[in-house]
C-alpha atoms as a PDB file:
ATOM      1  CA  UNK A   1      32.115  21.782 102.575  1.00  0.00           C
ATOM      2  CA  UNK A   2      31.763  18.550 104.393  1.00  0.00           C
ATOM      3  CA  UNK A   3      29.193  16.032 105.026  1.00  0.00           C
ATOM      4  CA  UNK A   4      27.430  16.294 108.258  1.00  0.00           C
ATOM      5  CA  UNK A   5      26.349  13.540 111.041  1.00  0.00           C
ATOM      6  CA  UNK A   6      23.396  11.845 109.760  1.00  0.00           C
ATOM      7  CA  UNK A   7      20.906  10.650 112.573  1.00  0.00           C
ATOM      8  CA  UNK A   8      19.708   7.099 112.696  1.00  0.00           C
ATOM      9  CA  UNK A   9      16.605   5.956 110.445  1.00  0.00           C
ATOM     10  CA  UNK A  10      13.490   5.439 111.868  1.00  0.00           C
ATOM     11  CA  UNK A  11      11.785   1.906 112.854  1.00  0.00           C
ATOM     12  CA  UNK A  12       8.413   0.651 113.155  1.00  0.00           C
ATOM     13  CA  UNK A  13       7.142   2.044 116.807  1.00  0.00           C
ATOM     14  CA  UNK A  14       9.661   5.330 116.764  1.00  0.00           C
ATOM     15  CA  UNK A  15       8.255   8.457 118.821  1.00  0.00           C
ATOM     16  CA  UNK A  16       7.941  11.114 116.363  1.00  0.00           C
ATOM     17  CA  UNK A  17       7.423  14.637 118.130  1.00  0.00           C
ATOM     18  CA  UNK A  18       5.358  17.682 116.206  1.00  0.00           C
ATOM     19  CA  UNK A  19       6.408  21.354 116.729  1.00  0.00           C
ATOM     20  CA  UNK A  20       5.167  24.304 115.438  1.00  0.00           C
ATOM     21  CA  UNK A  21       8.077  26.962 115.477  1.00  0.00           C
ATOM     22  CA  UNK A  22       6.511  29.289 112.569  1.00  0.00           C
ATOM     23  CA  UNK A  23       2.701  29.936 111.572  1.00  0.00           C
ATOM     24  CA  UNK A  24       0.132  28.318 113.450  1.00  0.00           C
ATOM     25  CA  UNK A  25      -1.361  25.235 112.530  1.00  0.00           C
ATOM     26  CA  UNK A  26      -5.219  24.284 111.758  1.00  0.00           C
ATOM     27  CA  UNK A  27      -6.102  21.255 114.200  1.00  0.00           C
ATOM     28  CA  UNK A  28      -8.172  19.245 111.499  1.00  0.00           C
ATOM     29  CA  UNK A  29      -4.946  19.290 109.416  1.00  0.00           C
ATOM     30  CA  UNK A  30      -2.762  18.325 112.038  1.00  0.00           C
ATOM     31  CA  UNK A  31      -4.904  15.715 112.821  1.00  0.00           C
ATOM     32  CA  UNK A  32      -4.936  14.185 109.588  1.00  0.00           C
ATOM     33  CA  UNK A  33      -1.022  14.025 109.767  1.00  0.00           C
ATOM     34  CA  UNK A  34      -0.993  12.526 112.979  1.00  0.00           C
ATOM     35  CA  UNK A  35      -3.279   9.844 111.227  1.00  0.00           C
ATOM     36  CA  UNK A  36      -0.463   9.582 108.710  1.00  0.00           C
ATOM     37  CA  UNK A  37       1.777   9.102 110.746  1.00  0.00           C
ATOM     38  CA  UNK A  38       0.718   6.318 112.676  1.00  0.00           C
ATOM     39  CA  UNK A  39      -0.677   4.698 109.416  1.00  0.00           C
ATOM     40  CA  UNK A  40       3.579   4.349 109.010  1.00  0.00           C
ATOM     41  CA  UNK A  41       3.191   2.341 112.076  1.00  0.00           C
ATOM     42  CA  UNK A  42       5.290   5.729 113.958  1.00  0.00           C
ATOM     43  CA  UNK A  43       4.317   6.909 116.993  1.00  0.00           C
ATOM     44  CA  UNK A  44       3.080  10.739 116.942  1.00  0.00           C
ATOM     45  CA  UNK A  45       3.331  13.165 120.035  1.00  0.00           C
ATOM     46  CA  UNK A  46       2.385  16.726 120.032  1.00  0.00           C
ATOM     47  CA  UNK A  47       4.344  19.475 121.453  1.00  0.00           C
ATOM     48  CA  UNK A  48       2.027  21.465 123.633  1.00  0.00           C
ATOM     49  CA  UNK A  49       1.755  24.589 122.195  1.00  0.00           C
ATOM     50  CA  UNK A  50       1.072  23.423 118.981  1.00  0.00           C
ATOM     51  CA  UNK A  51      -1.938  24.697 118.321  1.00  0.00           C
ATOM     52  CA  UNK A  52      -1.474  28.281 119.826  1.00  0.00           C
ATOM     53  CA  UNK A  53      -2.220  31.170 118.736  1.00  0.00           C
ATOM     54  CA  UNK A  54      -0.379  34.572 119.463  1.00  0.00           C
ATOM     55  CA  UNK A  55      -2.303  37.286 121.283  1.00  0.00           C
ATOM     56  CA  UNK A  56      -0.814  39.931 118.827  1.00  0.00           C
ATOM     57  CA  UNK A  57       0.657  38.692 116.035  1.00  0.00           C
ATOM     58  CA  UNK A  58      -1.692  35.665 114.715  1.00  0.00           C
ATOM     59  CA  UNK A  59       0.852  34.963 111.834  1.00  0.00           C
ATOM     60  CA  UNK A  60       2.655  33.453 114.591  1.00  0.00           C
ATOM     61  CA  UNK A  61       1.929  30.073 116.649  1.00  0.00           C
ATOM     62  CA  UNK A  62       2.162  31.296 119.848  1.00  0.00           C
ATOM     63  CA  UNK A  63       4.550  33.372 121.369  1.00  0.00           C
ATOM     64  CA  UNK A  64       8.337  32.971 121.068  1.00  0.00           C
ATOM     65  CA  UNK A  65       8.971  31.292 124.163  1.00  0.00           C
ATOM     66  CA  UNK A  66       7.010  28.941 124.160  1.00  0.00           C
ATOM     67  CA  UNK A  67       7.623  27.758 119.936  1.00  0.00           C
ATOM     68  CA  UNK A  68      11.241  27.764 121.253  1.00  0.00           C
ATOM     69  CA  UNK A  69      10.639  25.580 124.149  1.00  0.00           C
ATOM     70  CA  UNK A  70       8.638  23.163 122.281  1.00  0.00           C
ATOM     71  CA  UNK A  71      11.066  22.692 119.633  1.00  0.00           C
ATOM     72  CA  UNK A  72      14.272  22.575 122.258  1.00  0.00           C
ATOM     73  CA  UNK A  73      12.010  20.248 124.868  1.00  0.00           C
ATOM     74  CA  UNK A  74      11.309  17.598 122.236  1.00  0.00           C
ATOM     75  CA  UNK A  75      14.711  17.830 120.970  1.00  0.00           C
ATOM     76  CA  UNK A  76      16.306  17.215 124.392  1.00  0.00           C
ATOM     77  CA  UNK A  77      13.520  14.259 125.702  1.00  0.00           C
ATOM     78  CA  UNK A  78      15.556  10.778 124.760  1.00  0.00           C
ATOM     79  CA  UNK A  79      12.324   9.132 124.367  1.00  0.00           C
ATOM     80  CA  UNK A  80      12.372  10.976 120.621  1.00  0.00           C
ATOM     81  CA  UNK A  81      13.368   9.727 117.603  1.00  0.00           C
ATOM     82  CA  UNK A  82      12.398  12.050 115.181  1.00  0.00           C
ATOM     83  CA  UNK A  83      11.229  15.877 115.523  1.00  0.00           C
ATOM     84  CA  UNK A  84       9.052  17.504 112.295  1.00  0.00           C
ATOM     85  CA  UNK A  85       7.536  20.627 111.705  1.00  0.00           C
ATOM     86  CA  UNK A  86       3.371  20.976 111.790  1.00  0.00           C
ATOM     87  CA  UNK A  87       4.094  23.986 109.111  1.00  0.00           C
ATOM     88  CA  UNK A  88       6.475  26.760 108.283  1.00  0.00           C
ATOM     89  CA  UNK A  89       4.591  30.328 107.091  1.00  0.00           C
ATOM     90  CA  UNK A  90       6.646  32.422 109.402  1.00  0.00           C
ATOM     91  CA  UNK A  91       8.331  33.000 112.650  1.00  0.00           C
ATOM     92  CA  UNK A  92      11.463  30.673 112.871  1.00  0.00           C
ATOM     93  CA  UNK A  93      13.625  33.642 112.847  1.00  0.00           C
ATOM     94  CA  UNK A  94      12.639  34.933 115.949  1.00  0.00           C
ATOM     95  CA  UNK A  95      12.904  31.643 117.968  1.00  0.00           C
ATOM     96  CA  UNK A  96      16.072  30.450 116.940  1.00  0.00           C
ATOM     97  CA  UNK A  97      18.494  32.360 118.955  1.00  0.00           C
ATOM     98  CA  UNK A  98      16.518  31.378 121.884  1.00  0.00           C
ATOM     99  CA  UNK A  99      17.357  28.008 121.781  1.00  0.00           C
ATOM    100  CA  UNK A 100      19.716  26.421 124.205  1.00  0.00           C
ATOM    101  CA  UNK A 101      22.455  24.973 121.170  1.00  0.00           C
ATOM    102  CA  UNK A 102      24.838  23.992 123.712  1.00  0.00           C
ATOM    103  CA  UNK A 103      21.833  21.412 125.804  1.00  0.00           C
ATOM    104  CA  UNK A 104      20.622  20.174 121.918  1.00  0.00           C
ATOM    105  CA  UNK A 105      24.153  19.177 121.040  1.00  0.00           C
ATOM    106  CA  UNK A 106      24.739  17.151 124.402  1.00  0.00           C
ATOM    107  CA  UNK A 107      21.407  15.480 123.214  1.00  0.00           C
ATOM    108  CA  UNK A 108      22.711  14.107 119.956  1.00  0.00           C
ATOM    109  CA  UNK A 109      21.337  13.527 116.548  1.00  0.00           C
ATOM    110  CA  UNK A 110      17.784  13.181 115.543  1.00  0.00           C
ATOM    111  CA  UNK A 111      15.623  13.489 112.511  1.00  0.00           C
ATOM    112  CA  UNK A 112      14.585  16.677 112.177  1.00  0.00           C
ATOM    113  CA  UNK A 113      12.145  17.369 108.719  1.00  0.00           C
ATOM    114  CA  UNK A 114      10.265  20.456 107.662  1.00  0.00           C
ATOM    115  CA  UNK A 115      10.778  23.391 104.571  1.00  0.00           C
ATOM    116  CA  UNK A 116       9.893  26.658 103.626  1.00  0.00           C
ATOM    117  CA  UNK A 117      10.059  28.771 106.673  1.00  0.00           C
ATOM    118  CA  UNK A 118      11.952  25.755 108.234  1.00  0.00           C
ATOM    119  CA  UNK A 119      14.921  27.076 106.180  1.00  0.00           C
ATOM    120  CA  UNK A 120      16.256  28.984 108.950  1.00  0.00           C
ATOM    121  CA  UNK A 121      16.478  25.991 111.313  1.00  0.00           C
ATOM    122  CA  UNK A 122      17.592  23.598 108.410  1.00  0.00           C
ATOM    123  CA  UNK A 123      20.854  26.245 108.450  1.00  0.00           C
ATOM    124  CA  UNK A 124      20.778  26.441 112.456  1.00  0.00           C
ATOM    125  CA  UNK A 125      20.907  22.287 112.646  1.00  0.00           C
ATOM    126  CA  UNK A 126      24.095  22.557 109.964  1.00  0.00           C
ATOM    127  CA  UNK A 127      26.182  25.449 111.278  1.00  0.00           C
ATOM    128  CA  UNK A 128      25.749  24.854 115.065  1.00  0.00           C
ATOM    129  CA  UNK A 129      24.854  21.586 115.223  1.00  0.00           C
ATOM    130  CA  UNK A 130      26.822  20.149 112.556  1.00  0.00           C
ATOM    131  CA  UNK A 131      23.717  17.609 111.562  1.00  0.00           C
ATOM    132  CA  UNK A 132      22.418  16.713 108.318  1.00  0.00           C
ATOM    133  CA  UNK A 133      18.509  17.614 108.023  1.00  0.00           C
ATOM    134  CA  UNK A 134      15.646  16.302 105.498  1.00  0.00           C
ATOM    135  CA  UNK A 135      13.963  19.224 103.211  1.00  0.00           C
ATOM    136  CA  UNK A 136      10.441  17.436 103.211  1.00  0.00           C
ATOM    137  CA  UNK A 137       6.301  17.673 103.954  1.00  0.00           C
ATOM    138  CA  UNK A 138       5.178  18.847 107.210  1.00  0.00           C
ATOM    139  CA  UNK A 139       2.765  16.942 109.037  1.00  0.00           C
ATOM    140  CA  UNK A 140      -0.069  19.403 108.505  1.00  0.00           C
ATOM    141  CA  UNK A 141       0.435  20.484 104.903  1.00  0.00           C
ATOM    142  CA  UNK A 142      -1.790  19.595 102.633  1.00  0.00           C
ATOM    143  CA  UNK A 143       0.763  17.683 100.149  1.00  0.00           C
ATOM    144  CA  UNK A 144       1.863  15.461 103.775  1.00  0.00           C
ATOM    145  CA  UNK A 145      -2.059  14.646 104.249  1.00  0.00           C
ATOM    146  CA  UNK A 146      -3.318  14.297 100.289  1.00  0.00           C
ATOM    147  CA  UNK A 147      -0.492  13.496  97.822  1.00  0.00           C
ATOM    148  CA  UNK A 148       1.181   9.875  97.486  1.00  0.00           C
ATOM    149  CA  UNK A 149       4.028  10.643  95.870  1.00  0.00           C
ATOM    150  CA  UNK A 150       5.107  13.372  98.695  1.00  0.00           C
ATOM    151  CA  UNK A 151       4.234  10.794 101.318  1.00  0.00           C
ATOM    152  CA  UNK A 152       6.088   7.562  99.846  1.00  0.00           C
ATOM    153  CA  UNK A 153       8.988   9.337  99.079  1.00  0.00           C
ATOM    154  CA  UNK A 154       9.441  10.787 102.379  1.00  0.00           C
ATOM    155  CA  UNK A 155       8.354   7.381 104.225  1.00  0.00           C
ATOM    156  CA  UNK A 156      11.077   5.402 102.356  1.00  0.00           C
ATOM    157  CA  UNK A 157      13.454   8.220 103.722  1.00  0.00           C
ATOM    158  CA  UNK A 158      12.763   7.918 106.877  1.00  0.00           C
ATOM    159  CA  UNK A 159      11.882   4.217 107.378  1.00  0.00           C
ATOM    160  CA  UNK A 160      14.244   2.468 104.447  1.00  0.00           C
ATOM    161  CA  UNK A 161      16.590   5.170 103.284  1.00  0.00           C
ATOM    162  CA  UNK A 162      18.677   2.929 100.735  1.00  0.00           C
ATOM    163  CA  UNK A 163      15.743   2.661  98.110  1.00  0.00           C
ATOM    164  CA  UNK A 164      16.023   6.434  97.664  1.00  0.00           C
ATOM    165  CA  UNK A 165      19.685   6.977  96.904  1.00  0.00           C
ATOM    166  CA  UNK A 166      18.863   8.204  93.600  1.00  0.00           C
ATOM    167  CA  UNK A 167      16.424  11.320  93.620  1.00  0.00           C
ATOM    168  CA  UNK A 168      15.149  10.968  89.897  1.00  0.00           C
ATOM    169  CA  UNK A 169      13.195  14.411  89.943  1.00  0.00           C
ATOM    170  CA  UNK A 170      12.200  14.166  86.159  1.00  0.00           C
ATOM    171  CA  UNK A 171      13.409  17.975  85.738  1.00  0.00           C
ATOM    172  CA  UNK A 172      15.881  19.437  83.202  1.00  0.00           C
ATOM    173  CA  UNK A 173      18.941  21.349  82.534  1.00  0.00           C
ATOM    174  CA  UNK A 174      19.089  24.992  82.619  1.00  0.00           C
ATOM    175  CA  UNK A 175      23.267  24.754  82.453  1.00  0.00           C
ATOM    176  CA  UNK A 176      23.856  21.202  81.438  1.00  0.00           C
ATOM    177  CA  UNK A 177      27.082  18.930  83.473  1.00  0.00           C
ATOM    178  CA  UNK A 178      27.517  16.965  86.724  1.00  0.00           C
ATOM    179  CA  UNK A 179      28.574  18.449  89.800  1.00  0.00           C
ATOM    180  CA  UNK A 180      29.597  16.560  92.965  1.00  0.00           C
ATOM    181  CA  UNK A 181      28.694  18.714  96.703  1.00  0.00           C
ATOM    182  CA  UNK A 182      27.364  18.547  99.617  1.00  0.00           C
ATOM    183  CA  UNK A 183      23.483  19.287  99.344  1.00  0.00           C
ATOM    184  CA  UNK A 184      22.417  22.917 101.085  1.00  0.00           C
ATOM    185  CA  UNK A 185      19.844  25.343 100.718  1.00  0.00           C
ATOM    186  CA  UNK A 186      15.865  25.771 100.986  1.00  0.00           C
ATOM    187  CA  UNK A 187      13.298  28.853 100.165  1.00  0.00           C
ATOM    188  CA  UNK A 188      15.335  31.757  98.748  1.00  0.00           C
ATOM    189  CA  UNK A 189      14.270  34.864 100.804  1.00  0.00           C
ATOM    190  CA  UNK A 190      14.958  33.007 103.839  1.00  0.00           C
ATOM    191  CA  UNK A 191      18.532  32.019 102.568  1.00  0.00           C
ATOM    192  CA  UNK A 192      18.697  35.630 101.886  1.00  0.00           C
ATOM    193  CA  UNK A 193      17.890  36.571 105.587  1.00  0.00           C
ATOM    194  CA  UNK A 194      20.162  34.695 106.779  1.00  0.00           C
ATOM    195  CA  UNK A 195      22.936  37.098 105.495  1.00  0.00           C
ATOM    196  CA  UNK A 196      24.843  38.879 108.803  1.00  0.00           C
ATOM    197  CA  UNK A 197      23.083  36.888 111.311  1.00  0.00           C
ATOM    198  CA  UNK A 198      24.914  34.848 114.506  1.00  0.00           C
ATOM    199  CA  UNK A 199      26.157  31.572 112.844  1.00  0.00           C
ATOM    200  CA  UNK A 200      24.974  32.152 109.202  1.00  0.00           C
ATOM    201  CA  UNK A 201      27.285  29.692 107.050  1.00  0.00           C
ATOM    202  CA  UNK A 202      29.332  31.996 105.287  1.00  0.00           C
ATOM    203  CA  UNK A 203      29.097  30.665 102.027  1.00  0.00           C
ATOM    204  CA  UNK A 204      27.598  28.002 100.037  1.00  0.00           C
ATOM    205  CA  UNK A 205      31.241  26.805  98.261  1.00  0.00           C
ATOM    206  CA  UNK A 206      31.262  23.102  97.460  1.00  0.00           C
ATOM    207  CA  UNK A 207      27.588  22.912  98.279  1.00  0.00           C
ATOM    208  CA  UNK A 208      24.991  22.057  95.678  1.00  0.00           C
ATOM    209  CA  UNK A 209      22.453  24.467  96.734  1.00  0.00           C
ATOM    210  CA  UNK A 210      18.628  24.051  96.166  1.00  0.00           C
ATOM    211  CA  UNK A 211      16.443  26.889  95.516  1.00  0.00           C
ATOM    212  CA  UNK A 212      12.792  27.691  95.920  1.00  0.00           C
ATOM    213  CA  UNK A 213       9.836  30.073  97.125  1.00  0.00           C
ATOM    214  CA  UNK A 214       6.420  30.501  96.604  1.00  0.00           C
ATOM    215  CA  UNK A 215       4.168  33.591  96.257  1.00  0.00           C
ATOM    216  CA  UNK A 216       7.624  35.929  95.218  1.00  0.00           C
ATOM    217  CA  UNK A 217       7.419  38.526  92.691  1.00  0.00           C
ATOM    218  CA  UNK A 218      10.071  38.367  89.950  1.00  0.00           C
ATOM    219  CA  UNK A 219      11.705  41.452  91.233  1.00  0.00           C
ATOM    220  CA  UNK A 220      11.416  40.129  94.519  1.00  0.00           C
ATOM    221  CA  UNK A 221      13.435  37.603  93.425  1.00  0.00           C
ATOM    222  CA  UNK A 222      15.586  38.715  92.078  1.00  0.00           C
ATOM    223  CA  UNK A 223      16.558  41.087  94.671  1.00  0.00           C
ATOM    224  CA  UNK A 224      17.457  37.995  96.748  1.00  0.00           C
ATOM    225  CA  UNK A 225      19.542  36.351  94.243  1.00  0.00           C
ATOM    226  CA  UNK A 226      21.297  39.677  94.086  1.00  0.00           C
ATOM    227  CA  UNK A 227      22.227  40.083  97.245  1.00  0.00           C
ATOM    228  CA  UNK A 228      23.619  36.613  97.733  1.00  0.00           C
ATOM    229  CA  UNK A 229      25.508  37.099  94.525  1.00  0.00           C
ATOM    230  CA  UNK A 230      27.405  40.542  95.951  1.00  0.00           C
ATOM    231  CA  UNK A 231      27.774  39.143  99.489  1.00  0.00           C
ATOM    232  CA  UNK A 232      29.886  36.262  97.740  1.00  0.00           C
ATOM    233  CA  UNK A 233      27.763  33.655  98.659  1.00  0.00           C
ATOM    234  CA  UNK A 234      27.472  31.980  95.514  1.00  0.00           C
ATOM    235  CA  UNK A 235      31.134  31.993  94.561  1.00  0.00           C
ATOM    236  CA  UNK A 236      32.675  27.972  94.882  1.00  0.00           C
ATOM    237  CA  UNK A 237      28.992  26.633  94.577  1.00  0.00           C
ATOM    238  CA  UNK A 238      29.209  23.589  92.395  1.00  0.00           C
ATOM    239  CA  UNK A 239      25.687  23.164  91.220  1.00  0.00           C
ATOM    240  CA  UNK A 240      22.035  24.634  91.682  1.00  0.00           C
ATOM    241  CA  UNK A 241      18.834  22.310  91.957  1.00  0.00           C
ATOM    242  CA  UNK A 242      15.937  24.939  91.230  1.00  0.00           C
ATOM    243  CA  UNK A 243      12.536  23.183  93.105  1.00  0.00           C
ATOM    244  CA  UNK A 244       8.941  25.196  92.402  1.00  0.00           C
ATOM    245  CA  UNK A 245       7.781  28.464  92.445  1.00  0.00           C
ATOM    246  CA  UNK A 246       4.323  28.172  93.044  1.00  0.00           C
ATOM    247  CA  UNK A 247       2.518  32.064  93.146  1.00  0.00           C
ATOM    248  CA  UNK A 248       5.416  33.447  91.478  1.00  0.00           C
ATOM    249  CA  UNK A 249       5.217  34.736  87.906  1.00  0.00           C
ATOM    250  CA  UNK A 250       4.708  32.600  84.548  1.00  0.00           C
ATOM    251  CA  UNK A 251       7.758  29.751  84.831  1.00  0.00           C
ATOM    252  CA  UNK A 252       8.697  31.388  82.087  1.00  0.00           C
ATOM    253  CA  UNK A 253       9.651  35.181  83.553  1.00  0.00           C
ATOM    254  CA  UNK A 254      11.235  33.319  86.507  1.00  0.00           C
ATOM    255  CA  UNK A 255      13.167  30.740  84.225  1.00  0.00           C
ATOM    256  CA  UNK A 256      14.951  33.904  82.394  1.00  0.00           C
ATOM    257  CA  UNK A 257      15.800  35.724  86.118  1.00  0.00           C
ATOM    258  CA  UNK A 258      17.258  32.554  87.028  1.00  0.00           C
ATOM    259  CA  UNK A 259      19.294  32.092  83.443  1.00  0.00           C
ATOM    260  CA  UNK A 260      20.540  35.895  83.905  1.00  0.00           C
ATOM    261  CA  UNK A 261      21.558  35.111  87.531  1.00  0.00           C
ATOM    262  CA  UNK A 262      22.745  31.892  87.852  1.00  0.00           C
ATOM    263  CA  UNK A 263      24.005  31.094  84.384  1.00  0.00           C
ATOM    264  CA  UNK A 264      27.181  33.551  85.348  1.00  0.00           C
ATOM    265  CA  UNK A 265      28.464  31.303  87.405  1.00  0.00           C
ATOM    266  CA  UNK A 266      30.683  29.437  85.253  1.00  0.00           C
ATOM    267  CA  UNK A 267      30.023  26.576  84.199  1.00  0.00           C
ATOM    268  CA  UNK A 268      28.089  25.550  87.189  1.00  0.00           C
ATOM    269  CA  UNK A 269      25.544  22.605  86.152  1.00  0.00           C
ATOM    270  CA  UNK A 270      21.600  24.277  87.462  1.00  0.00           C
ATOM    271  CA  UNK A 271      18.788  21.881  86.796  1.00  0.00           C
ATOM    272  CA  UNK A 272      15.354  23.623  86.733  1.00  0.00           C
ATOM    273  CA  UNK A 273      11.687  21.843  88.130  1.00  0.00           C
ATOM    274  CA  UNK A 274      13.891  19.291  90.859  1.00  0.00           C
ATOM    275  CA  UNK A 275       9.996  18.542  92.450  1.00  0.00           C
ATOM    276  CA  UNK A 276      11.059  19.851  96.013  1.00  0.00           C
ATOM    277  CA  UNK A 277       9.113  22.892  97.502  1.00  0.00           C
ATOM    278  CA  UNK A 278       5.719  24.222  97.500  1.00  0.00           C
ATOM    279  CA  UNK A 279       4.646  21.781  94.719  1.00  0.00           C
ATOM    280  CA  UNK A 280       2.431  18.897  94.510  1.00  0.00           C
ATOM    281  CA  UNK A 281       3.890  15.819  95.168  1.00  0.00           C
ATOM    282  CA  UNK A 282       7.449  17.488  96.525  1.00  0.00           C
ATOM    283  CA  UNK A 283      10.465  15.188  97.211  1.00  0.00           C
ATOM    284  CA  UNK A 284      12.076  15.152 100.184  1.00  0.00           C
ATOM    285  CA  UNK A 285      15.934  16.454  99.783  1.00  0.00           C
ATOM    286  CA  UNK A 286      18.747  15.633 102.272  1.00  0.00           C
ATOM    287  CA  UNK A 287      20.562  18.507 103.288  1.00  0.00           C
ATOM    288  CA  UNK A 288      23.900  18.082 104.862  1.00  0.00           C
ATOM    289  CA  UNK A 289      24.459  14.780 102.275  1.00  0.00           C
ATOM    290  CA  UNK A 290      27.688  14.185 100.024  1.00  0.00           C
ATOM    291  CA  UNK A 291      26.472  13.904  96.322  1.00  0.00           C
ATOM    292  CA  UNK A 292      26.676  14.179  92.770  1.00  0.00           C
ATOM    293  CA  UNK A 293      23.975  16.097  90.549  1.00  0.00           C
ATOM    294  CA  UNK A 294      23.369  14.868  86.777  1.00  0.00           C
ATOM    295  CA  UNK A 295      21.644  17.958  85.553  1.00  0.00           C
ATOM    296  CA  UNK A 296      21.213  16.527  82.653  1.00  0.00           C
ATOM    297  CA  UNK A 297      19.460  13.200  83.350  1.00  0.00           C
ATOM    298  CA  UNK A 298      17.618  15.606  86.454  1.00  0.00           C
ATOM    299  CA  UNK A 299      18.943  13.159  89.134  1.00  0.00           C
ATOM    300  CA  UNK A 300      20.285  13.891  92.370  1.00  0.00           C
ATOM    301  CA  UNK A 301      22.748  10.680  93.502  1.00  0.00           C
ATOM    302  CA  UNK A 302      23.133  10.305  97.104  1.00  0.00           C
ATOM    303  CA  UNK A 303      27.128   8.616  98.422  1.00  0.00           C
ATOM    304  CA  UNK A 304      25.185   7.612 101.287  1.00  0.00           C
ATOM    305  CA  UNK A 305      21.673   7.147 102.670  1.00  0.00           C
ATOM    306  CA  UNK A 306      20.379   9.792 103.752  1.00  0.00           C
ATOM    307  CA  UNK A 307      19.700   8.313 107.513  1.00  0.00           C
ATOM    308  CA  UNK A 308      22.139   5.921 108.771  1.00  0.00           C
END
């Protein structure tokens, strides 16, 4: 596994372009973000179907044509610098093999940020793109409007990307060691989906893959980490980052699933509570960078900055 392209940091005045290509998105909160956002001294635009709502389906933001065309429009417009997600929930899945890869490659890179949901376009952006992505807060989630620690850390990655080599999440070993990969990976089920589909990566060998999900039953879990187990796409991984599992079971139950899955692996350093995710205060995590994890010390050293 190789790094991928990393897209230019932002600077005071950059055009930063909201999409919505999951759930749909409360305007008060988005609001609030867009207030963030230009409280960075960045310059927010809003797709225009934003705040839609589907007819039928009103887990979704809008229809599929139009969450697709948002996402591809603001992608392709040169005046943007920077595209993130208003939210994930659900609904990436159905817009991403409607987007024109071929027209957002001749565009070149960008920042593109979101999580959760996002997952499936963090994976689209690597495979067919070949770009690295940032696993961060969306600009209507609560922990992007409310929590300092969420926005700081993804500020200083976007806007001065060398104070953040080090990710110092504060969490600890579940198999102790370093590891050195190339950083992968998002909410679980999703990863899971992505199993058989056009373009999935094959495999997550050399990667150091980070893992989490919210609102999952153990068993639910489980089954996911199952199934990427027997399709082989574990095998070759060189460490595991486990981030929060907010609405899951006691830490506890979901600590010993992830011991009797992941320990079996051989060796392979897994540290537990990184602080990406659902959580409070959630780092934002580079995918796409070269690295080396210290599972014991619970730091995640970047070769690079994450943005060039």
């Amino acid at each position: 596994m190789k790094p991928l392209v990393r897209p230019s940091r932002l600077a005071p005045g950059a055009r930063v372009a909201v999409v919505a290509p999951s759930g749909p998105v409360p305007e008060e909160r988005l609001q609030a973000g867009l207030d963030v956002l230009r409280g960075w001294d960045l310059d927010p635009v809003v797709a225009p179907h934003v705040l839609d709502r589907h007819g039928t389906f009103p887990y979704l933001a809008g229809t599929d044509a139009d969450r697709a065309a948002d996402l591809q429009n603001v992608w392709c417009d040169p005046s943007v610098d920077a595209v993130l997600c208003a939210r994930g929930g659900y609904g990436a899945q159905r817009i991403v093999d409607l987007l024109d890869w071929t027209a957002m490659r001749a565009a070149g890179p960008k920042v593109f940020v979101g999580f959760s949901d996002i997952t499936t376009l963090h994976e689209a952006f690597a495979t067919r793109l070949g770009l690295a992505t940032l696993h961060g807060p969306m600009a209507a989630g609560i922990d992007f409007i409310k929590n300092a620690r969420a926005q700081e850390h993804l500020k200083a990655t976007l806007l001065a990307p060398e104070t953040v080599r080090v990710i110092a999440s504060g969490g600890t070993a579940l198999v102790p060691g370093r590891a050195r990969g190339v950083t992968l990976g998002g909410c679980l089920a999703l990863l899971a989906s992505e199993l058989g589909t056009p373009h999935a990566r094959p495999s997550a060998r050399g990667g150091l893959l980070c893992l989490e999900d919210v609102g999952e039953e153990t068993y639910r879990l489980d089954r996911y980490l199952t199934q990427l187990l027997r399709a082989g796409w574990l095998d070759g991984v060189h460490g595991v980052l486990l981030g929060s599992w907010e609405q899951c079971d006691a830490l506890d139950r979901v600590r010993a699933l992830l011991v009797d899955r992941l320990g079996p692996l051989g060796g392979v350093p897994v540290v537990e509570e990184f602080g990406f995710g659902h959580c409070a205060g959630a780092l934002t995590i580079p995918f796409g960078a070269a690295a080396e994890l210290d599972a014991d010390a619970g730091t995640l050293t970047l070769d690079e900055p994450a943005l060039r």
